[in-house]
Every structure is written in structure tokens, then in C-alpha cells.
PDB file of N, CA and C in Angstrom:
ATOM      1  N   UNK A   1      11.386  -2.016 -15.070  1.00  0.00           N
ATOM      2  CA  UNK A   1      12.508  -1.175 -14.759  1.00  0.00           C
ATOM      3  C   UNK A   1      12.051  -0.055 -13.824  1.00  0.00           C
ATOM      4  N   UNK A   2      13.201   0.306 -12.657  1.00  0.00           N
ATOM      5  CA  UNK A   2      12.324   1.342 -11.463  1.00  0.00           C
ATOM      6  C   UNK A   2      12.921   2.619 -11.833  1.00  0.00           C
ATOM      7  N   UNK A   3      12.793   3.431 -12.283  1.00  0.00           N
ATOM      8  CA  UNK A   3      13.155   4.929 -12.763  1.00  0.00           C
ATOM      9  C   UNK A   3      13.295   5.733 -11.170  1.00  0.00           C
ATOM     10  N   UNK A   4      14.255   6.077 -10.802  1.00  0.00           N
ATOM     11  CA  UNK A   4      14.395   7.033  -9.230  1.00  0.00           C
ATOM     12  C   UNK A   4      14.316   8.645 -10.201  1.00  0.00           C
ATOM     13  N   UNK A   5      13.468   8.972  -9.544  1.00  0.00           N
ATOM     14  CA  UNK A   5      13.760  10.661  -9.276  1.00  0.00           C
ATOM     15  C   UNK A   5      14.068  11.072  -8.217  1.00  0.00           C
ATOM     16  N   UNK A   6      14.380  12.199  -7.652  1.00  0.00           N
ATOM     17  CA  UNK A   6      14.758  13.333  -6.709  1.00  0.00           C
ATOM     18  C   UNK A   6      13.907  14.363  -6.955  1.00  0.00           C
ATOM     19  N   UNK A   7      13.231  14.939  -5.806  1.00  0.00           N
ATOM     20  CA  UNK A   7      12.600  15.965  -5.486  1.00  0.00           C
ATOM     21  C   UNK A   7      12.819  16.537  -4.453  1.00  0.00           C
ATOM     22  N   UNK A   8      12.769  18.170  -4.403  1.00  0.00           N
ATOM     23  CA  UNK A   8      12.640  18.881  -3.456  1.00  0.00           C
ATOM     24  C   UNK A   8      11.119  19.210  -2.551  1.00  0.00           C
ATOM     25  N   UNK A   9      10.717  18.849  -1.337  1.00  0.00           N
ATOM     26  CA  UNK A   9       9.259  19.200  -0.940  1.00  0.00           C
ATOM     27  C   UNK A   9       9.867  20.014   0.376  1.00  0.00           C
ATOM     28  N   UNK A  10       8.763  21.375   0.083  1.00  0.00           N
ATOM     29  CA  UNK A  10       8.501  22.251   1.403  1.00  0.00           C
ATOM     30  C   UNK A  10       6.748  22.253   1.941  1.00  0.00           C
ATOM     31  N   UNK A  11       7.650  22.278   2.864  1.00  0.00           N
ATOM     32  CA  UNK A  11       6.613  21.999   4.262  1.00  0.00           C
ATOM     33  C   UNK A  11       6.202  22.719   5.475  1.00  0.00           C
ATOM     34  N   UNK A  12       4.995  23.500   5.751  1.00  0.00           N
ATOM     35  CA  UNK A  12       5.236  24.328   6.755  1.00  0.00           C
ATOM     36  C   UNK A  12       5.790  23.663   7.486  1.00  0.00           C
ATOM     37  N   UNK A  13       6.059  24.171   8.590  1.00  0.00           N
ATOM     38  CA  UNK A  13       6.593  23.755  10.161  1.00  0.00           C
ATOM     39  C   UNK A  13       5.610  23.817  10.822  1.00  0.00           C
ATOM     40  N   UNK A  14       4.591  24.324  11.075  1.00  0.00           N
ATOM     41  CA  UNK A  14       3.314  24.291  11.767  1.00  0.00           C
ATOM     42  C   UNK A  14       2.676  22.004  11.434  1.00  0.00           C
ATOM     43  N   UNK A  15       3.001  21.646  10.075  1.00  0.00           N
ATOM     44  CA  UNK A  15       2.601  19.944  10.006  1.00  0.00           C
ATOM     45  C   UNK A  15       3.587  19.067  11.169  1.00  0.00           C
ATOM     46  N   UNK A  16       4.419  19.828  11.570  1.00  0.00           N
ATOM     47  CA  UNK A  16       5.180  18.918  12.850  1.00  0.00           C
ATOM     48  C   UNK A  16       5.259  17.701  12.560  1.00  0.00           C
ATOM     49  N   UNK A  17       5.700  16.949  11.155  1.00  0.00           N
ATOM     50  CA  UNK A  17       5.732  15.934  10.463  1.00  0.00           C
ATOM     51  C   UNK A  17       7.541  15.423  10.505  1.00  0.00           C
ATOM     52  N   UNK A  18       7.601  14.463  10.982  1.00  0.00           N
ATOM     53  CA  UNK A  18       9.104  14.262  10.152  1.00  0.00           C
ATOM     54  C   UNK A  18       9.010  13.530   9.230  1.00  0.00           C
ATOM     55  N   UNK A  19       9.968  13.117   8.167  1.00  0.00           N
ATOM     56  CA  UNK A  19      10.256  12.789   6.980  1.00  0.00           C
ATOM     57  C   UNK A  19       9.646  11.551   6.735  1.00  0.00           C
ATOM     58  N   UNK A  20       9.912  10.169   7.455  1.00  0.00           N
ATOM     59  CA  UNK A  20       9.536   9.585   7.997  1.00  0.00           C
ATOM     60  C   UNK A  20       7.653   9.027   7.257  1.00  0.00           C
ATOM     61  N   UNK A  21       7.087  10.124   8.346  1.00  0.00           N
ATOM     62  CA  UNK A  21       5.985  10.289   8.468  1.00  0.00           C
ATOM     63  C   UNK A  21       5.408  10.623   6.981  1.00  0.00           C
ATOM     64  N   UNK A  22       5.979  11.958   6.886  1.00  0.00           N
ATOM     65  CA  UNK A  22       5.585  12.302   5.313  1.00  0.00           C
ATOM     66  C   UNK A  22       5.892  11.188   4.021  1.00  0.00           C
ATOM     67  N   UNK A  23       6.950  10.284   4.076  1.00  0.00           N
ATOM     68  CA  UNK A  23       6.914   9.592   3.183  1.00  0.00           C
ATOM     69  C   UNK A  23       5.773   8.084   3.462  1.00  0.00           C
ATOM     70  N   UNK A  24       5.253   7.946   4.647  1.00  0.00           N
ATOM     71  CA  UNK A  24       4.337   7.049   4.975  1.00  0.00           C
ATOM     72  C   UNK A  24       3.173   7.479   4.350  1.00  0.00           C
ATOM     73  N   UNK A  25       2.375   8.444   4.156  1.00  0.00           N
ATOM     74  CA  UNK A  25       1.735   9.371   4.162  1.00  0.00           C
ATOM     75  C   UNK A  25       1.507   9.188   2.822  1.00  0.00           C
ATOM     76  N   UNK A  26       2.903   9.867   2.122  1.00  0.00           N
ATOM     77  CA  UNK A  26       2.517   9.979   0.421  1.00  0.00           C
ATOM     78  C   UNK A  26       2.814   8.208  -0.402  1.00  0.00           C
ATOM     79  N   UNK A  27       3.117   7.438   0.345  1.00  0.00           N
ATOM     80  CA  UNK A  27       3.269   5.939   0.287  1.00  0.00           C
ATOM     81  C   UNK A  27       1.788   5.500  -0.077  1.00  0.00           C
ATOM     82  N   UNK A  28       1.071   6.057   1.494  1.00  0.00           N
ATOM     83  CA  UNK A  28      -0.211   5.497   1.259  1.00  0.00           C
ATOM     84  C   UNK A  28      -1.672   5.488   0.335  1.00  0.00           C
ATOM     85  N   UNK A  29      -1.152   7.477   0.493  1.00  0.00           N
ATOM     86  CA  UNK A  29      -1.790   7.954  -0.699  1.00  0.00           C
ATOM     87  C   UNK A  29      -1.788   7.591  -2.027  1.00  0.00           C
ATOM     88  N   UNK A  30      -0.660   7.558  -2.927  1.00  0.00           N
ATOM     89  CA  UNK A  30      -0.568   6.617  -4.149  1.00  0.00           C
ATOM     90  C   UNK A  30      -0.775   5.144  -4.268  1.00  0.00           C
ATOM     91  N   UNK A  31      -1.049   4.062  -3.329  1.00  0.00           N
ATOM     92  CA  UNK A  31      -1.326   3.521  -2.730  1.00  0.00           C
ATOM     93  C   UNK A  31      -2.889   3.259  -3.328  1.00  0.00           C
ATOM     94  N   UNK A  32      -3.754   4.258  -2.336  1.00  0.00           N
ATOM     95  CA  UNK A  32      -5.075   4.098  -2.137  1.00  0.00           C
ATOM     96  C   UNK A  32      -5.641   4.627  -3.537  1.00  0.00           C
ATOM     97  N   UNK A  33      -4.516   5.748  -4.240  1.00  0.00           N
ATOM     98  CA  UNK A  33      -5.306   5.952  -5.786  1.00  0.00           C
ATOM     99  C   UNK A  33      -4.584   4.828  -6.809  1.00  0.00           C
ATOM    100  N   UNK A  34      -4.296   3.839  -6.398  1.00  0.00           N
ATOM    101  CA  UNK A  34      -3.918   2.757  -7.162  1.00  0.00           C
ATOM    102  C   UNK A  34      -2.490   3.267  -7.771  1.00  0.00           C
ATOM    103  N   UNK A  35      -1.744   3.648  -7.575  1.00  0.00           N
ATOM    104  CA  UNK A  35      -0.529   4.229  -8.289  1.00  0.00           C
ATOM    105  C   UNK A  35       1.025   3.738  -8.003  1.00  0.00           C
ATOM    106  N   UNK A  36       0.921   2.673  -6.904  1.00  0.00           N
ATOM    107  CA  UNK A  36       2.067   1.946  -6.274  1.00  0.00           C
ATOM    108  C   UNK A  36       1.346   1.107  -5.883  1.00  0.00           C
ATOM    109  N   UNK A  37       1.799  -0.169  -6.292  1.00  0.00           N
ATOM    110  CA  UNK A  37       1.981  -1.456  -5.682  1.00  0.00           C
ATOM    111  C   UNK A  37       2.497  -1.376  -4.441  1.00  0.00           C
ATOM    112  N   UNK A  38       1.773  -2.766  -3.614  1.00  0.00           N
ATOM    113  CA  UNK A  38       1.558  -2.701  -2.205  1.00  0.00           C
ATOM    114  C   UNK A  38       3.205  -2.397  -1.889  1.00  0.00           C
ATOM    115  N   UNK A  39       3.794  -3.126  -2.458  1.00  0.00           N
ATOM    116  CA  UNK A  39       5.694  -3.257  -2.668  1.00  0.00           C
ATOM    117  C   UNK A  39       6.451  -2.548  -2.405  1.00  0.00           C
ATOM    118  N   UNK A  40       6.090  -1.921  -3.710  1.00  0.00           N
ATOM    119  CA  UNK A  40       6.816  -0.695  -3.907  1.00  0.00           C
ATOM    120  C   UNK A  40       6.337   1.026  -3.008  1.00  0.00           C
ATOM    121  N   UNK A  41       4.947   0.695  -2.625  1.00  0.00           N
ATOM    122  CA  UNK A  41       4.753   1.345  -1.367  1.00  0.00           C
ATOM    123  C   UNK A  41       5.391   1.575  -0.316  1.00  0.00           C
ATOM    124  N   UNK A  42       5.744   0.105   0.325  1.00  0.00           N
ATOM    125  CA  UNK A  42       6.189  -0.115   1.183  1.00  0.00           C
ATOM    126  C   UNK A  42       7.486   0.131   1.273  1.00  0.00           C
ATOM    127  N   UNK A  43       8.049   0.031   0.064  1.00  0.00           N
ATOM    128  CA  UNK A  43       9.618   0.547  -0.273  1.00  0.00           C
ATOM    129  C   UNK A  43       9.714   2.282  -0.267  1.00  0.00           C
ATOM    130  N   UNK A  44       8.598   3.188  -0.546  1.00  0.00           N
ATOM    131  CA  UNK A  44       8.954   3.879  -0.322  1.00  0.00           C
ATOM    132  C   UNK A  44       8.937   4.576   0.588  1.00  0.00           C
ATOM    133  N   UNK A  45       8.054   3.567   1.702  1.00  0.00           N
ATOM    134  CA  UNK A  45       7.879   4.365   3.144  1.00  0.00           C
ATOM    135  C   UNK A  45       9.011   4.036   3.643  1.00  0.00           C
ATOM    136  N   UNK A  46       9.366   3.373   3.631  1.00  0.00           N
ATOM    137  CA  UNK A  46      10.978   2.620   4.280  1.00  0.00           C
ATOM    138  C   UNK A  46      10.618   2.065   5.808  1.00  0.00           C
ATOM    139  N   UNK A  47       9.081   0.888   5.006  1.00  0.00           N
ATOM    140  CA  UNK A  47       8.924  -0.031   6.085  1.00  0.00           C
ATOM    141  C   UNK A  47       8.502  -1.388   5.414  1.00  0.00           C
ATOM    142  N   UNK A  48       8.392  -2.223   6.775  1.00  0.00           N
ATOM    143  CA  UNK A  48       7.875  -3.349   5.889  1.00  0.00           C
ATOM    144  C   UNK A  48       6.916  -3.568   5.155  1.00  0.00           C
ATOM    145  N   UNK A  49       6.293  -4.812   4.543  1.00  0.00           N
ATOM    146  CA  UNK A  49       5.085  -4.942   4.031  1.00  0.00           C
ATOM    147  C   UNK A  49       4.243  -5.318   4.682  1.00  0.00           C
ATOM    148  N   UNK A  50       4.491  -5.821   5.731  1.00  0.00           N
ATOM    149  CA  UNK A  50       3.155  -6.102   7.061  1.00  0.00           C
ATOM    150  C   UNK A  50       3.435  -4.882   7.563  1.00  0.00           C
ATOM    151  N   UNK A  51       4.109  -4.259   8.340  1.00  0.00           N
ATOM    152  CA  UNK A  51       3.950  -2.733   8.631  1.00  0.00           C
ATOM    153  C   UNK A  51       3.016  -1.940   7.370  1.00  0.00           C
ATOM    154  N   UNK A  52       3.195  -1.997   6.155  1.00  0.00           N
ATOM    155  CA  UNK A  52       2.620  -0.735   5.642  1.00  0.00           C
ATOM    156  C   UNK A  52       1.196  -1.487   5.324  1.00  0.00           C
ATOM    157  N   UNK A  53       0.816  -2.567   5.648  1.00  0.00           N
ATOM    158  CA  UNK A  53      -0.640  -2.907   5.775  1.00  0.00           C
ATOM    159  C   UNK A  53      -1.240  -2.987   6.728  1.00  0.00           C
ATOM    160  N   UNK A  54      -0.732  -2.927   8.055  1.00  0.00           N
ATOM    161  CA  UNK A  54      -1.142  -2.725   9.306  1.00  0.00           C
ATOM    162  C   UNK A  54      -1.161  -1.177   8.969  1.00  0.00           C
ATOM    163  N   UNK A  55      -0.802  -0.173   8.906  1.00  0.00           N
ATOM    164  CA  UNK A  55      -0.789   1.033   8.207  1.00  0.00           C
ATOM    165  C   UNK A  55      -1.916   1.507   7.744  1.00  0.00           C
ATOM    166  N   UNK A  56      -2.338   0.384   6.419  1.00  0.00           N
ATOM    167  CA  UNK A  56      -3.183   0.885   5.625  1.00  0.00           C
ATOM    168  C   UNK A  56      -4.766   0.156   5.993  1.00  0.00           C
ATOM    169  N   UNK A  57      -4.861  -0.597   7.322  1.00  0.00           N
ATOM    170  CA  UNK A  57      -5.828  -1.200   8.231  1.00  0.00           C
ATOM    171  C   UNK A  57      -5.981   0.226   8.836  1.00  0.00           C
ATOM    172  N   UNK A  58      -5.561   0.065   9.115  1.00  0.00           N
ATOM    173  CA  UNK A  58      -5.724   1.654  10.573  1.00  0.00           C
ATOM    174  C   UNK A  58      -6.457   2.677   9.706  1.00  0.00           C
ATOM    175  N   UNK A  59      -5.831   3.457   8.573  1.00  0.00           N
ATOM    176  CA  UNK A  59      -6.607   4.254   7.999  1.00  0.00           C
ATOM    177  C   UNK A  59      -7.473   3.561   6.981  1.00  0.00           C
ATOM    178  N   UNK A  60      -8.092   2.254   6.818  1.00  0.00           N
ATOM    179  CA  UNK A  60      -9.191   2.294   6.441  1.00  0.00           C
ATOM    180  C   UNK A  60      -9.227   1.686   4.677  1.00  0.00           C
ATOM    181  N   UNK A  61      -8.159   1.863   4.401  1.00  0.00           N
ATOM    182  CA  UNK A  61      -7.287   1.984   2.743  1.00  0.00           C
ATOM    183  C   UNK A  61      -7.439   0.207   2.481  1.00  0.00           C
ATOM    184  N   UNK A  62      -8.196  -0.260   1.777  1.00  0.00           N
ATOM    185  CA  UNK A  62      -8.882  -1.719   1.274  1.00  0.00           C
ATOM    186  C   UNK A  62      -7.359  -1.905   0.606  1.00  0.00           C
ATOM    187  N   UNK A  63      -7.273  -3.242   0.776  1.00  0.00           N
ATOM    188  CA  UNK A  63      -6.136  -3.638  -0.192  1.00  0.00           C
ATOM    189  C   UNK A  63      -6.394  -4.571  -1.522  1.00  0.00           C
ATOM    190  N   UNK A  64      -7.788  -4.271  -1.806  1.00  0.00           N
ATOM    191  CA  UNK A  64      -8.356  -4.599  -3.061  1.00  0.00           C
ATOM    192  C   UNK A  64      -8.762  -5.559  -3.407  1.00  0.00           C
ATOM    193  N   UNK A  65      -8.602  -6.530  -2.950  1.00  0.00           N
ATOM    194  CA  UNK A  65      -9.494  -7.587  -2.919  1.00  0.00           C
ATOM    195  C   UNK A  65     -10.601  -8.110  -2.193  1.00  0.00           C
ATOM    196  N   UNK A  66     -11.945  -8.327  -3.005  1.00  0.00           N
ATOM    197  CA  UNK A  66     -12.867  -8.200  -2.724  1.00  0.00           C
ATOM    198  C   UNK A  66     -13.793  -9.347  -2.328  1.00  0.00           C
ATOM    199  N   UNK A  67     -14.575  -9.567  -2.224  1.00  0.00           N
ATOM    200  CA  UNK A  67     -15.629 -10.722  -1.717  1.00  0.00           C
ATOM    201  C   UNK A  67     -15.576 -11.515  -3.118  1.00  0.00           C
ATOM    202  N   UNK A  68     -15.895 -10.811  -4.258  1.00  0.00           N
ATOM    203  CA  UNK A  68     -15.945 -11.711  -5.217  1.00  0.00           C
ATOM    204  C   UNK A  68     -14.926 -12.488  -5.600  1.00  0.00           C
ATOM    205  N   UNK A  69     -13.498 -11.890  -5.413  1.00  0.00           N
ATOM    206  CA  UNK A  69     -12.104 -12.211  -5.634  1.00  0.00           C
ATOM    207  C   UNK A  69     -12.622 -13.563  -4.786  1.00  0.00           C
ATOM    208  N   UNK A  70     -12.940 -13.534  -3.713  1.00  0.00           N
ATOM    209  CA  UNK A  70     -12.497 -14.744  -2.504  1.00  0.00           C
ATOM    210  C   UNK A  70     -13.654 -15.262  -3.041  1.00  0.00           C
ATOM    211  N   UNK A  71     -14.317 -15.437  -3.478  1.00  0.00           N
ATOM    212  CA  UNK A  71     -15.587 -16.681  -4.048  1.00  0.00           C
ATOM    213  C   UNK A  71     -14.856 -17.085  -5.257  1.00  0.00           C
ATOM    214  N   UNK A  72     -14.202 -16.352  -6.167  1.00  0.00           N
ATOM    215  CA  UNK A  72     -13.643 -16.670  -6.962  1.00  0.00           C
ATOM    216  C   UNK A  72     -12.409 -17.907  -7.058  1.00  0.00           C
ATOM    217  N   UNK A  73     -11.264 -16.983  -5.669  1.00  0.00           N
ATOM    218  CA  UNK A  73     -10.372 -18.382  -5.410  1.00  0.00           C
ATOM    219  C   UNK A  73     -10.594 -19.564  -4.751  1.00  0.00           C
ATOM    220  N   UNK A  74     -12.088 -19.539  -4.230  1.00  0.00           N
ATOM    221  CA  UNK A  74     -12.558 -20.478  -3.469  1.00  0.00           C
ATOM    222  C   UNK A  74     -13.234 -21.866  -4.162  1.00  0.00           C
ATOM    223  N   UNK A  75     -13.538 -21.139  -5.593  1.00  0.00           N
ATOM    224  CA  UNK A  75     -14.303 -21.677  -6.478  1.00  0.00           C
ATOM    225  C   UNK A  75     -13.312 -22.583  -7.237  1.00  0.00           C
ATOM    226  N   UNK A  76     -11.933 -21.846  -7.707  1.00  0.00           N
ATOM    227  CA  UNK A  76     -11.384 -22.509  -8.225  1.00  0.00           C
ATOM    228  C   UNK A  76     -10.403 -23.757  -7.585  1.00  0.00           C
ATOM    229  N   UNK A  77     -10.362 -23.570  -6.096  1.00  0.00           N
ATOM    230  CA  UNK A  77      -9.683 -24.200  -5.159  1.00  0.00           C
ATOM    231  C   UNK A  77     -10.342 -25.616  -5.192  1.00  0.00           C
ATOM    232  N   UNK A  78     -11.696 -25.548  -5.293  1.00  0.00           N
ATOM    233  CA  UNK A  78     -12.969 -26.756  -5.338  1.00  0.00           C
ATOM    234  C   UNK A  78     -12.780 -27.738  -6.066  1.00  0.00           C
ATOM    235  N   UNK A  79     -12.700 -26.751  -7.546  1.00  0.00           N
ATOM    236  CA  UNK A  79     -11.990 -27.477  -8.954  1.00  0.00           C
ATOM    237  C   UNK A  79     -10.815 -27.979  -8.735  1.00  0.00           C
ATOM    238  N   UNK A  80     -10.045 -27.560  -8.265  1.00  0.00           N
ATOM    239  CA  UNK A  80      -8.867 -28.337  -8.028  1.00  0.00           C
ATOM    240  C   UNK A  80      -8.822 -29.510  -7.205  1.00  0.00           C
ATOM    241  N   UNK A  81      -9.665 -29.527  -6.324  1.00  0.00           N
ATOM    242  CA  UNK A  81      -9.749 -30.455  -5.046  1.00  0.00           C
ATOM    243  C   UNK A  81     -10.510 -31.289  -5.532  1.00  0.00           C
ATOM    244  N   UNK A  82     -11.389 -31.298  -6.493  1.00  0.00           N
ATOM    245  CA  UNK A  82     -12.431 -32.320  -6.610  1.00  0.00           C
ATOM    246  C   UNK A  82     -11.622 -33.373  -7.227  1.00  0.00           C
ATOM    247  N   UNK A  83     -12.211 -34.625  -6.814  1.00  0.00           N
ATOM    248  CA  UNK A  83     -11.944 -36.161  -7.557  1.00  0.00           C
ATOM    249  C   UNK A  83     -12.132 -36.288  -9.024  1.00  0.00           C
TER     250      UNK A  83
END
């Protein structure tokens, strides 16, 4: 179940940020501390899901799967394939 809140955020004017931006931003951030799914990230930047991973390429932000993961599905792919 997705619970919406409403919040108020102030912002200097000196961050020359639009809204936009700032919700890309705090998308990615919860994001990178594990706190939103790639998904629901992306839902709250109000972009796609190849956009907000091309996104999260650029700054660097792993999308968590790891070398072992991919030996792992590779391993079991084998098992499956074998005679």
C-alpha cells in the first residue's frame, strides 16, 4: 500500500534549482541510501525508469547488483540449460 504525504520545502534562491530538479535529486538520494525502489524513484522524480538510471549512471549511484549476483544468475542459467 503507497501512503502520499504532502510537504512544505524551503529553499534558498541562491540553489537556482527548479522543482523538477529538486525532486530528481531527493529521488536519487533515497535511492542510493536504499530507501526507494528503483520504481518508485522514478515515480517520484516524474521520469522514466531508463531516464532515472541513465540519471543514476551519470552520478555514479550502483544499482545494486553485483558481480556475484551475475555469477550467480549465470550459474543457475547453466542448470537450467544443461541436458
Amino acid at each position: 500500500m503507497l501512503v502520499v504525504c504532502s510537504m512544505t520545502l524551503t529553499l534558498p534562491d541562491t540553489l537556482l534549482l527548479e522543482k523538477e530538479e529538486v525532486l530528481l535529486e531527493l529521488a536519487c538520494g533515497l535511492y542510493a541510501s536504499r530507501r526507494l525502489a528503483r520504481g518508485r524513484a522514478s515515480q517520484l522524480a516524474g521520469v522514466s525508469e531508463d531516464r532515472f538510471e541513465t540519471e543514476l549512471q551519470s552520478r555514479g549511484i550502483s544499482n545494486g547488483y553485483r558481480t556475484a549476483d551475475l555469477e550467480d544468475d549465470l550459474s543457475a542459467l547453466n542448470q537450467l540449460l544443461a541436458p
